[in-house]
Structures are given as structure tokens and as C-alpha cells.
PDB file of N, CA and C in Angstrom:
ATOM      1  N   UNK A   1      31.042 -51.934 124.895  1.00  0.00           N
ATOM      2  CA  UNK A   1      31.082 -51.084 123.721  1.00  0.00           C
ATOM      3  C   UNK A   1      32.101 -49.970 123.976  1.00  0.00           C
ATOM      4  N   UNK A   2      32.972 -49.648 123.169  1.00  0.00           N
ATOM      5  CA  UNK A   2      33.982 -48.747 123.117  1.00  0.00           C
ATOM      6  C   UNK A   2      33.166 -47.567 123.206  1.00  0.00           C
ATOM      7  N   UNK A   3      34.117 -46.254 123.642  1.00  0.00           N
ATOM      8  CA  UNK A   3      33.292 -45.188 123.414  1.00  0.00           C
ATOM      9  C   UNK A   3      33.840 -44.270 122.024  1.00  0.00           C
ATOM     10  N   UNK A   4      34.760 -45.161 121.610  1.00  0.00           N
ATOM     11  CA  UNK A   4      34.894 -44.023 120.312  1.00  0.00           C
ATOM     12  C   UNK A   4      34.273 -44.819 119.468  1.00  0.00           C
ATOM     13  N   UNK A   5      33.071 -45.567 119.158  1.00  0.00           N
ATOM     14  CA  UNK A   5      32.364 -46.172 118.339  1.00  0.00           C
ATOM     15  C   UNK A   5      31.111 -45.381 117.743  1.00  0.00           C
ATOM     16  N   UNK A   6      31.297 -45.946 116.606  1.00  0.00           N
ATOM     17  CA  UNK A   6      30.328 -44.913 115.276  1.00  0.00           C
ATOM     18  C   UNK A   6      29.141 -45.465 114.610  1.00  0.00           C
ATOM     19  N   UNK A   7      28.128 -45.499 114.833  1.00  0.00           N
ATOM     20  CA  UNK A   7      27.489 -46.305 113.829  1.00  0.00           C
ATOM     21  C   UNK A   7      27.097 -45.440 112.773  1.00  0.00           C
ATOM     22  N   UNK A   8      27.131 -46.657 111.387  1.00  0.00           N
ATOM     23  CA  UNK A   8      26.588 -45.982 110.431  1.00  0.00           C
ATOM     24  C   UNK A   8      25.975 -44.661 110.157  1.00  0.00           C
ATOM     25  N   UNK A   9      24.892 -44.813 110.617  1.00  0.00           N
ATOM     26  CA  UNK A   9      23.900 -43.138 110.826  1.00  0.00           C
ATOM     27  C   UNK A   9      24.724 -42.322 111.149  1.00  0.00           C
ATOM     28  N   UNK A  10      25.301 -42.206 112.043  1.00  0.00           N
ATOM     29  CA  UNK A  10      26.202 -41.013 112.924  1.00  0.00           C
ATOM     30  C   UNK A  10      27.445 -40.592 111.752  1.00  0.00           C
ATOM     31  N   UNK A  11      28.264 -41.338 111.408  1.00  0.00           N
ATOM     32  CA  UNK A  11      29.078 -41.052 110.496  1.00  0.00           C
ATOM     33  C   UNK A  11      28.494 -40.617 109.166  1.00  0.00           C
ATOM     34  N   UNK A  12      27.311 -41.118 108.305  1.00  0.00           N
ATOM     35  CA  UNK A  12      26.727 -40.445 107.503  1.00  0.00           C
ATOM     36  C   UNK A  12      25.894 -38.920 107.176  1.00  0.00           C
ATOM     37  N   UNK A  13      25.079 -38.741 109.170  1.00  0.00           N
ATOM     38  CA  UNK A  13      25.078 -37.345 109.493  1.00  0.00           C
ATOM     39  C   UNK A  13      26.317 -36.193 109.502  1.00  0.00           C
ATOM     40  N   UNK A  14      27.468 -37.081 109.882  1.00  0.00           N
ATOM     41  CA  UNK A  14      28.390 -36.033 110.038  1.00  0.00           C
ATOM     42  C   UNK A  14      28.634 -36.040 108.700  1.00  0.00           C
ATOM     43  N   UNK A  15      29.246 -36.646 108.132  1.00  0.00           N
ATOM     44  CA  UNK A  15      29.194 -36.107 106.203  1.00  0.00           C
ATOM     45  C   UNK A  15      28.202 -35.307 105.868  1.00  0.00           C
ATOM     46  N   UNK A  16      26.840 -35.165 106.083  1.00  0.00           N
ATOM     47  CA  UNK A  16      26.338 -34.332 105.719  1.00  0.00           C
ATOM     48  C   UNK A  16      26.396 -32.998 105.918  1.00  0.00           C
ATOM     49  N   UNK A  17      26.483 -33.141 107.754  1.00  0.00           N
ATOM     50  CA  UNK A  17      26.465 -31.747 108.066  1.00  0.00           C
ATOM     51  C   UNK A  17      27.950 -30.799 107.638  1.00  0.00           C
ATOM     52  N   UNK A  18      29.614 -31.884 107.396  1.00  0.00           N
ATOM     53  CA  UNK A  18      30.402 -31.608 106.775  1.00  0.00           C
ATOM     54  C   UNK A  18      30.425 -30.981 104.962  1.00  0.00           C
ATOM     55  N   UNK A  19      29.292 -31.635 104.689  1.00  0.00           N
ATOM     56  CA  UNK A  19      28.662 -30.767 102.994  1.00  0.00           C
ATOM     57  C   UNK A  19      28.048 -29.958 103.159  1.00  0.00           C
ATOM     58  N   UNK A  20      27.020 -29.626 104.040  1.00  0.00           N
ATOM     59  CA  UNK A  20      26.494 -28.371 104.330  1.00  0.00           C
ATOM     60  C   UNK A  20      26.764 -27.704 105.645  1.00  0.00           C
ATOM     61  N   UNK A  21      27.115 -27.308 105.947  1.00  0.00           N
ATOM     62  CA  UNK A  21      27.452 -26.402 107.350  1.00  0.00           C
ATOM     63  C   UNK A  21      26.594 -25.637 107.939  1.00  0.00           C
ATOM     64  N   UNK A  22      25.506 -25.142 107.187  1.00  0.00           N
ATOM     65  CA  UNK A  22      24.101 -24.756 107.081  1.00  0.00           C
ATOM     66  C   UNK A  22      22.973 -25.316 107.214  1.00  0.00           C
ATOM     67  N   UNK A  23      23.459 -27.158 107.337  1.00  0.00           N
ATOM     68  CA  UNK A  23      22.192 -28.046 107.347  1.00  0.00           C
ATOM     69  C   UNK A  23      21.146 -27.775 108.604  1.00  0.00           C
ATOM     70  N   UNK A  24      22.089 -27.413 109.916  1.00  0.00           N
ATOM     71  CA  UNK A  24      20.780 -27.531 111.075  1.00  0.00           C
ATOM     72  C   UNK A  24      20.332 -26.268 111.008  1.00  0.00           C
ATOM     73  N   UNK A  25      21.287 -25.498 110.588  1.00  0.00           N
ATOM     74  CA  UNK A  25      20.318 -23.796 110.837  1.00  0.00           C
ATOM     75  C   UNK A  25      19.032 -23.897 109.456  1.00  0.00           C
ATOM     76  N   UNK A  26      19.274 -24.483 108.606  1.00  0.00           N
ATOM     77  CA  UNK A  26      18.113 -24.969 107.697  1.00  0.00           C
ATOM     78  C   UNK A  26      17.188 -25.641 108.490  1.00  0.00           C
ATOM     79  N   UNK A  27      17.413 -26.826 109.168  1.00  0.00           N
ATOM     80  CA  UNK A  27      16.321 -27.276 109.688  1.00  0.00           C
ATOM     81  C   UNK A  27      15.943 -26.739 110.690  1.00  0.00           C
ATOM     82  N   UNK A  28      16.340 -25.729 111.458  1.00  0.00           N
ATOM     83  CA  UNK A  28      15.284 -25.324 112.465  1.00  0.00           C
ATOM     84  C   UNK A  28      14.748 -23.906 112.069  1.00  0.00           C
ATOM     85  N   UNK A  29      15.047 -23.960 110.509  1.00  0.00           N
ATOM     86  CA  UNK A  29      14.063 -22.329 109.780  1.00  0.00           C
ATOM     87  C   UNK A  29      13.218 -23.523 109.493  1.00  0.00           C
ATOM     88  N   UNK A  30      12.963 -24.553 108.941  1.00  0.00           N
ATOM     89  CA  UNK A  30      11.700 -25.431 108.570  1.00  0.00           C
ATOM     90  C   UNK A  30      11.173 -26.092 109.286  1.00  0.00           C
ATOM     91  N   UNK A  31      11.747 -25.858 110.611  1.00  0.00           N
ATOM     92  CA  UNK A  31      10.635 -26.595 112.056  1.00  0.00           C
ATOM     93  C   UNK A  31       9.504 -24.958 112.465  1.00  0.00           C
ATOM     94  N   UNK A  32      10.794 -23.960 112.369  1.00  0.00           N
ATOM     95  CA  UNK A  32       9.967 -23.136 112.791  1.00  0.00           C
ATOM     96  C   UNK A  32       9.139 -22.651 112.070  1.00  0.00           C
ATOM     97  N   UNK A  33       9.374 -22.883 110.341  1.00  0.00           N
ATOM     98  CA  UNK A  33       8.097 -22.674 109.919  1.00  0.00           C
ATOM     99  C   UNK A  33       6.526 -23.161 109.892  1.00  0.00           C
ATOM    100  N   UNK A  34       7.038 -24.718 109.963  1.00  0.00           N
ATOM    101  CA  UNK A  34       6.132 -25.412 110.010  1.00  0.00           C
ATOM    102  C   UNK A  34       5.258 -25.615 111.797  1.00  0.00           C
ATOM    103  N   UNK A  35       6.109 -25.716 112.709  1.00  0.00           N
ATOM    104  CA  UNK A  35       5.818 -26.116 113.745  1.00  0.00           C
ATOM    105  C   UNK A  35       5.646 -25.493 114.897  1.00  0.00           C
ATOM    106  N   UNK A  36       6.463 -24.496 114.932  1.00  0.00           N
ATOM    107  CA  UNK A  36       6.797 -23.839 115.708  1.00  0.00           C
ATOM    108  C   UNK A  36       6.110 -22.191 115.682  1.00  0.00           C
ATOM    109  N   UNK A  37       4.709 -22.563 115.926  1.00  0.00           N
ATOM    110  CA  UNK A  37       3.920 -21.363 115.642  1.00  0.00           C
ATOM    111  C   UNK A  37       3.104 -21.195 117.201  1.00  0.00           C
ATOM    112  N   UNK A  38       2.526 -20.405 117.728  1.00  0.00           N
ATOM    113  CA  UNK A  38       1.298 -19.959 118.251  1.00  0.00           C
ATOM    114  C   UNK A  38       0.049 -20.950 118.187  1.00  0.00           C
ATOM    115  N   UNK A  39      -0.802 -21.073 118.895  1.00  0.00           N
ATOM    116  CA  UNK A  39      -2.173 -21.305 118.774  1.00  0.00           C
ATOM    117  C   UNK A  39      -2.817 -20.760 119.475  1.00  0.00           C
ATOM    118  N   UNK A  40      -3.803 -20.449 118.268  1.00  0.00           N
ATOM    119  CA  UNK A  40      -4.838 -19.506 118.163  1.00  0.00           C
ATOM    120  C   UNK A  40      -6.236 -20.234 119.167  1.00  0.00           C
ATOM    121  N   UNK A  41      -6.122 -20.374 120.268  1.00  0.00           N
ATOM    122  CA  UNK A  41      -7.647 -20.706 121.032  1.00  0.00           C
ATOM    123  C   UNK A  41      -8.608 -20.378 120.570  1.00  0.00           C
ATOM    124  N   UNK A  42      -9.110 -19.534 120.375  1.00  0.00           N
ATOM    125  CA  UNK A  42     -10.408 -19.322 119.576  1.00  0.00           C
ATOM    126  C   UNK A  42     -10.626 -20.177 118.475  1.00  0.00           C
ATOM    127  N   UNK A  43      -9.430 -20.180 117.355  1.00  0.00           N
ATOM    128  CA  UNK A  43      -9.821 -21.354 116.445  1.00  0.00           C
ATOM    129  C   UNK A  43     -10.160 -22.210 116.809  1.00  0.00           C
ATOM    130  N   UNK A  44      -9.377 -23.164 117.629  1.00  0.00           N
ATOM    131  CA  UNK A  44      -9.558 -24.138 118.300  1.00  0.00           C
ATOM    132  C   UNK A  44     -10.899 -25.213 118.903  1.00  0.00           C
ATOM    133  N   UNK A  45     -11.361 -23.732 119.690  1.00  0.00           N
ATOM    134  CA  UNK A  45     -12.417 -24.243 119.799  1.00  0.00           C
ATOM    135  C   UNK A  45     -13.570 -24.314 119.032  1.00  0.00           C
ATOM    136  N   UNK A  46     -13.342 -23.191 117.730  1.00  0.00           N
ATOM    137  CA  UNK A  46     -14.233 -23.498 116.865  1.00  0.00           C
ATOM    138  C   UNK A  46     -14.269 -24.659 116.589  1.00  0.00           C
ATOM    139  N   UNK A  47     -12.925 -25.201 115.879  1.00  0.00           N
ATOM    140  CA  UNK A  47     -12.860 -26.403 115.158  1.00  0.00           C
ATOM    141  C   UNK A  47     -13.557 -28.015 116.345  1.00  0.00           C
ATOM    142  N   UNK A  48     -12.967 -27.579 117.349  1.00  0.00           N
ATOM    143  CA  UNK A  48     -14.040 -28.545 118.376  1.00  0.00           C
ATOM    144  C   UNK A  48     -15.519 -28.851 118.440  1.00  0.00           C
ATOM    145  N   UNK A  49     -16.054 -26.994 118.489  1.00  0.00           N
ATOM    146  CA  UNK A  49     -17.419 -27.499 118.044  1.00  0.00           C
ATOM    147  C   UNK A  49     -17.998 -27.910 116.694  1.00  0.00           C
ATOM    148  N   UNK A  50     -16.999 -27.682 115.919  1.00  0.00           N
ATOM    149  CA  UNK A  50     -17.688 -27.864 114.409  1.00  0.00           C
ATOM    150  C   UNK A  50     -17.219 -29.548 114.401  1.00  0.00           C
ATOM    151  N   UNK A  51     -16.690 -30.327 115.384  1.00  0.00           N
ATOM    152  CA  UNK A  51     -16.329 -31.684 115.129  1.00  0.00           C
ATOM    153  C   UNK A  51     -17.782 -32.785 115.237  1.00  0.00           C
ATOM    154  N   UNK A  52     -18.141 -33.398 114.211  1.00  0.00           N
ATOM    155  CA  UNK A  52     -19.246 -34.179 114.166  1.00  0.00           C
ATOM    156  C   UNK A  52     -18.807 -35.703 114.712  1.00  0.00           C
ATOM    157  N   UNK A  53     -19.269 -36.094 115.829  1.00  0.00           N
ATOM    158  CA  UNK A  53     -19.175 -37.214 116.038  1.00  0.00           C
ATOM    159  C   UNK A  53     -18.870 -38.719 115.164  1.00  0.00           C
ATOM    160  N   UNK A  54     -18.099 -39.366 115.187  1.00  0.00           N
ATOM    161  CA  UNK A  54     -17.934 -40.421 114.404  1.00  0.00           C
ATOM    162  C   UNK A  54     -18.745 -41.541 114.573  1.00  0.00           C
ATOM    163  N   UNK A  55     -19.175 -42.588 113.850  1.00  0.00           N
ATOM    164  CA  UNK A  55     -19.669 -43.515 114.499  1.00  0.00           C
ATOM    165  C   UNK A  55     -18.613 -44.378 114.959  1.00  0.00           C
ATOM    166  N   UNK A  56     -19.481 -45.485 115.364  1.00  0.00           N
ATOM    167  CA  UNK A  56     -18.119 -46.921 115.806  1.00  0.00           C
ATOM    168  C   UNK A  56     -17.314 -47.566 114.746  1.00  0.00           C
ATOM    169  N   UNK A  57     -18.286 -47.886 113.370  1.00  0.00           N
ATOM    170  CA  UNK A  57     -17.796 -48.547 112.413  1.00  0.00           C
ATOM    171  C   UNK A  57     -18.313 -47.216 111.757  1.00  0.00           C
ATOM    172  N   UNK A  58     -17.189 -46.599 111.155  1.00  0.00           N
ATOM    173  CA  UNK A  58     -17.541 -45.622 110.125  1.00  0.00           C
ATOM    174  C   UNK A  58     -17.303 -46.346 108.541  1.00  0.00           C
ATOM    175  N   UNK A  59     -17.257 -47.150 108.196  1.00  0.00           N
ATOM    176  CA  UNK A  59     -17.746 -47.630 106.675  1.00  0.00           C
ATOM    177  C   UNK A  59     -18.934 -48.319 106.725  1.00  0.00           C
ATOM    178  N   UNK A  60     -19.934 -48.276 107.737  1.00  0.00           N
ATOM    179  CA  UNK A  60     -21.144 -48.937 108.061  1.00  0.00           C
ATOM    180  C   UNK A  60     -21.974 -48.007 107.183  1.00  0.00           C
ATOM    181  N   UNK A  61     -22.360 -48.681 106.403  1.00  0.00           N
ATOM    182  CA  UNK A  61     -23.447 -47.593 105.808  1.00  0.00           C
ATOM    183  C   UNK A  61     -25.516 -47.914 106.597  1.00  0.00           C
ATOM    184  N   UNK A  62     -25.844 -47.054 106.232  1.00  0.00           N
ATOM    185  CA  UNK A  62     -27.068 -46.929 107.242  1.00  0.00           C
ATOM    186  C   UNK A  62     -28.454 -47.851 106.762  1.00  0.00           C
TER     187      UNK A  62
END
């Protein structure tokens, strides 16, 4: 394989990021909004103990 070889994807990212110039600094304001937070331990373990066991077959009705 050559090394100046392009596939599809790669040449279509770069058009993009060539239309927006702003595209990755956009996406890492919407990673960090979404993802890129803290956790809160205390929640955490609330939400652990408030977790009710599943059964094996959960559409088993009783």
C-alpha cells in the first residue's frame, strides 16, 4: 500500500473539516458537554443501592 493513499472516509473528513474549520473545536465543546464531566460518588452509590436485582428471564411473568 502506498503511503500517499486516501480512502474514501479520510478525504470526505477533510472536506468537512475544510467547510468548517471549527468542526473539531465544536466537537470537543459537545464531548465535553456531554462526557466529560466529574462523578459524583455519593450519587453513585446511591444509585447502586437503589438497584433491584433482575431476574434470569425478565419477561417471565410470575
Amino acid at each position: 500500500m502506498a503511503n500517499s493513499y486516501q480512502s474514501d472516509i479520510t478525504k470526505f473528513i477533510d472536506e468537512l473539516k475544510k467547510k468548517d474549520p471549527k468542526l473539531e473545536e465544536k466537537q470537543r465543546e459537545g464531548r465535553a458537554r456531554l462526557w466529560d464531566r466529574d462523578i459524583d460518588a455519593d450519587i453513585w452509590d446511591g444509585f447502586r443501592e437503589a438497584r433491584v436485582p433482575q431476574k434470569p428471564y425478565v419477561y417471565q411473568t410470575e
